[in-house]
C-alpha atoms as a PDB file:
ATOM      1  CA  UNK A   1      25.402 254.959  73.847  1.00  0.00           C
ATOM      2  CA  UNK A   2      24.964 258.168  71.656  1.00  0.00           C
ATOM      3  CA  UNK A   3      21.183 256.990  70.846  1.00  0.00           C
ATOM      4  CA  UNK A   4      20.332 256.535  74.384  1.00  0.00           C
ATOM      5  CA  UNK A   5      21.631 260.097  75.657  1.00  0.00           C
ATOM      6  CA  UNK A   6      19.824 261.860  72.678  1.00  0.00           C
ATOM      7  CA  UNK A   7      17.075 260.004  73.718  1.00  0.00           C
ATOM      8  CA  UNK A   8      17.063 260.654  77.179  1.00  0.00           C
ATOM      9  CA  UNK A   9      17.249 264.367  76.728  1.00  0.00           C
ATOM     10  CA  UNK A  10      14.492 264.107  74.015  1.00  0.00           C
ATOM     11  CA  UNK A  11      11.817 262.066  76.564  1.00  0.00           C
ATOM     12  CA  UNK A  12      13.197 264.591  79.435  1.00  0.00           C
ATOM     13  CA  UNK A  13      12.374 267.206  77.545  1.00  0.00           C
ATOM     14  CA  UNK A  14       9.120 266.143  76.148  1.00  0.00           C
ATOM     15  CA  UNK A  15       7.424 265.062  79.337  1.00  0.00           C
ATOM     16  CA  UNK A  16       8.722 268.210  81.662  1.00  0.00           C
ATOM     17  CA  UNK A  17       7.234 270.357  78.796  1.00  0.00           C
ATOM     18  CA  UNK A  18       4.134 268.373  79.192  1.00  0.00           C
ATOM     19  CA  UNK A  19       3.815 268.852  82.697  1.00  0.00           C
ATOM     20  CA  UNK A  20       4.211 272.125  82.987  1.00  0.00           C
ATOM     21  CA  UNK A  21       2.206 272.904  80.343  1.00  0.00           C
ATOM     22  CA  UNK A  22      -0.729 271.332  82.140  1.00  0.00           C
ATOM     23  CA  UNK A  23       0.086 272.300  85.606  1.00  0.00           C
ATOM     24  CA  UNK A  24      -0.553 275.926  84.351  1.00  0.00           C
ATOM     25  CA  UNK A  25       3.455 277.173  83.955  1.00  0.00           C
ATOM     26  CA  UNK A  26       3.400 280.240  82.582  1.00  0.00           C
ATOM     27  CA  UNK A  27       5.397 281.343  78.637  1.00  0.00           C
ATOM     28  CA  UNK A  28       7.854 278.734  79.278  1.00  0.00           C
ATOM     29  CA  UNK A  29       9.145 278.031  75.851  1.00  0.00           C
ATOM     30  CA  UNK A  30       9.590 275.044  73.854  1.00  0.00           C
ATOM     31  CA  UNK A  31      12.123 272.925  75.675  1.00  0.00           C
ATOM     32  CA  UNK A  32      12.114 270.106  73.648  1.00  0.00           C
ATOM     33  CA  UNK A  33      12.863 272.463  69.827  1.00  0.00           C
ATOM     34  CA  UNK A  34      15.803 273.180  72.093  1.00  0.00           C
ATOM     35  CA  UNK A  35      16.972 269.660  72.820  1.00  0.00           C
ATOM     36  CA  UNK A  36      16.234 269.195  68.684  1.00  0.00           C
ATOM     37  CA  UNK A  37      18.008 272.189  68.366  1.00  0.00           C
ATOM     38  CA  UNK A  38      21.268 270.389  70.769  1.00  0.00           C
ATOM     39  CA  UNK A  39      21.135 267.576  69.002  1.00  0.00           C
ATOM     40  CA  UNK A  40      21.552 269.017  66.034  1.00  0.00           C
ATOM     41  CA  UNK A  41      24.345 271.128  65.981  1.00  0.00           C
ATOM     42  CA  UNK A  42      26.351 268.020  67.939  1.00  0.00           C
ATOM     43  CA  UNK A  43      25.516 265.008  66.012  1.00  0.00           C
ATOM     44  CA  UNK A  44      24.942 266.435  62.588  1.00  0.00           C
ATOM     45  CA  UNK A  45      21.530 266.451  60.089  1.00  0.00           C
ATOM     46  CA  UNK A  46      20.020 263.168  60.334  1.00  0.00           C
ATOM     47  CA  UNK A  47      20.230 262.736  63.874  1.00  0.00           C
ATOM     48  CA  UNK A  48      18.597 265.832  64.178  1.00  0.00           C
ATOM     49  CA  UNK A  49      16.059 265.185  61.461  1.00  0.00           C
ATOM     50  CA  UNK A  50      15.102 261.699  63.144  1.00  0.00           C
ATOM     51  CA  UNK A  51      15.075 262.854  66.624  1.00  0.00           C
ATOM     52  CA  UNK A  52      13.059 266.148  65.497  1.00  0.00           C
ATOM     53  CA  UNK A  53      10.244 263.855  63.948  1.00  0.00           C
ATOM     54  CA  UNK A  54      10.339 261.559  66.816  1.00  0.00           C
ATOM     55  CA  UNK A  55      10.097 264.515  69.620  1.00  0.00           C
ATOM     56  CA  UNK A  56       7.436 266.397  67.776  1.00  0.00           C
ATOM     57  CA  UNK A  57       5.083 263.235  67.290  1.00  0.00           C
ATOM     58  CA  UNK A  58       5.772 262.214  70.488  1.00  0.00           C
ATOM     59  CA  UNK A  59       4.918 265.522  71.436  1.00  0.00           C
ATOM     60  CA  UNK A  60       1.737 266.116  69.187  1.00  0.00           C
ATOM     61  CA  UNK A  61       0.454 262.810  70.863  1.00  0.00           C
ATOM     62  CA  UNK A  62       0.696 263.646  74.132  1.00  0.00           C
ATOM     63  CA  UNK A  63      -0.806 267.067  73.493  1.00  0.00           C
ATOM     64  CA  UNK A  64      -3.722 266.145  71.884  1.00  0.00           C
ATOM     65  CA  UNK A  65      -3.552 268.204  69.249  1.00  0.00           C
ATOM     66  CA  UNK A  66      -3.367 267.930  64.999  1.00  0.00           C
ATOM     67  CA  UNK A  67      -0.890 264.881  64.479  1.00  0.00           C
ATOM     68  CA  UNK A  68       2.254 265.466  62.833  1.00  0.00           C
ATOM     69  CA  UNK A  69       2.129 269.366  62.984  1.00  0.00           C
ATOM     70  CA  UNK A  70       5.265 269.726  65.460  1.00  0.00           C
ATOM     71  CA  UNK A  71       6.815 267.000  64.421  1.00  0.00           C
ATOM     72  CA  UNK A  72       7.295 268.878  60.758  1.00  0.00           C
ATOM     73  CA  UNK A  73       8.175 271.626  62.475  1.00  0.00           C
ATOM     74  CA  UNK A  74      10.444 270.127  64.876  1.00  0.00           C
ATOM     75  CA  UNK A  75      11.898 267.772  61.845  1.00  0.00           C
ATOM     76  CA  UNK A  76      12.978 270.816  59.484  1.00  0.00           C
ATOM     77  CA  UNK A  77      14.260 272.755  62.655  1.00  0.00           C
ATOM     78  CA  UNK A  78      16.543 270.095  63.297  1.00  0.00           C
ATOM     79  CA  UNK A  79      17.578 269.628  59.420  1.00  0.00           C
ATOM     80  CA  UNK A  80      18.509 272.656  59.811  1.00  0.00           C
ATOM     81  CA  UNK A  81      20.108 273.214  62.768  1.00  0.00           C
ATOM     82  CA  UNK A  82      22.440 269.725  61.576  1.00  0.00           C
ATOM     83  CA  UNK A  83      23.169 271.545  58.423  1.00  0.00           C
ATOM     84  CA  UNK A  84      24.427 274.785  60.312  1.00  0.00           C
ATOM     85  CA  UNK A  85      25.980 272.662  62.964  1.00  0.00           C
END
């Protein structure tokens, strides 16, 4: 039940950042570092590492962009915000 919440919030994240991004939204903010971020500091390190990769080449595919950029990022923000946590 955990693993489909954190997963929820993850693809919620990841797909209203997407759409506003392309509808024009202005400085919004990176919604879904923040759900990393959540997940982190309530389920510990490796939930946070695995949904950090997860969300940030989820992300970096639906973005177009370099592959795997954000999702390091996104993976050692979420290390880190499990260790702090």
């Amino acid at each position: 039940m955990k693993a489909l919440g954190v997963a929820a919030l993850v693809l919620g994240a990841v797909l209203v950042q997407s759409a506003l991004s392309r509808s024009g939204g202005g400085a919004l903010g990176d919604l879904v570092l923040v759900a990393v971020v959540a997940v982190g500091l309530l389920h510990g390190r490796v939930a946070s590492l695995l949904t950090g990769t997860a969300a940030g080449l989820l992300q970096d595919a639906l973005g177009g962009g370099m592959l795997g950029l954000s999702g390091l990022g996104k993976c050692v923000a979420g290390y880190v915000a499990g260790v702090a946590g």
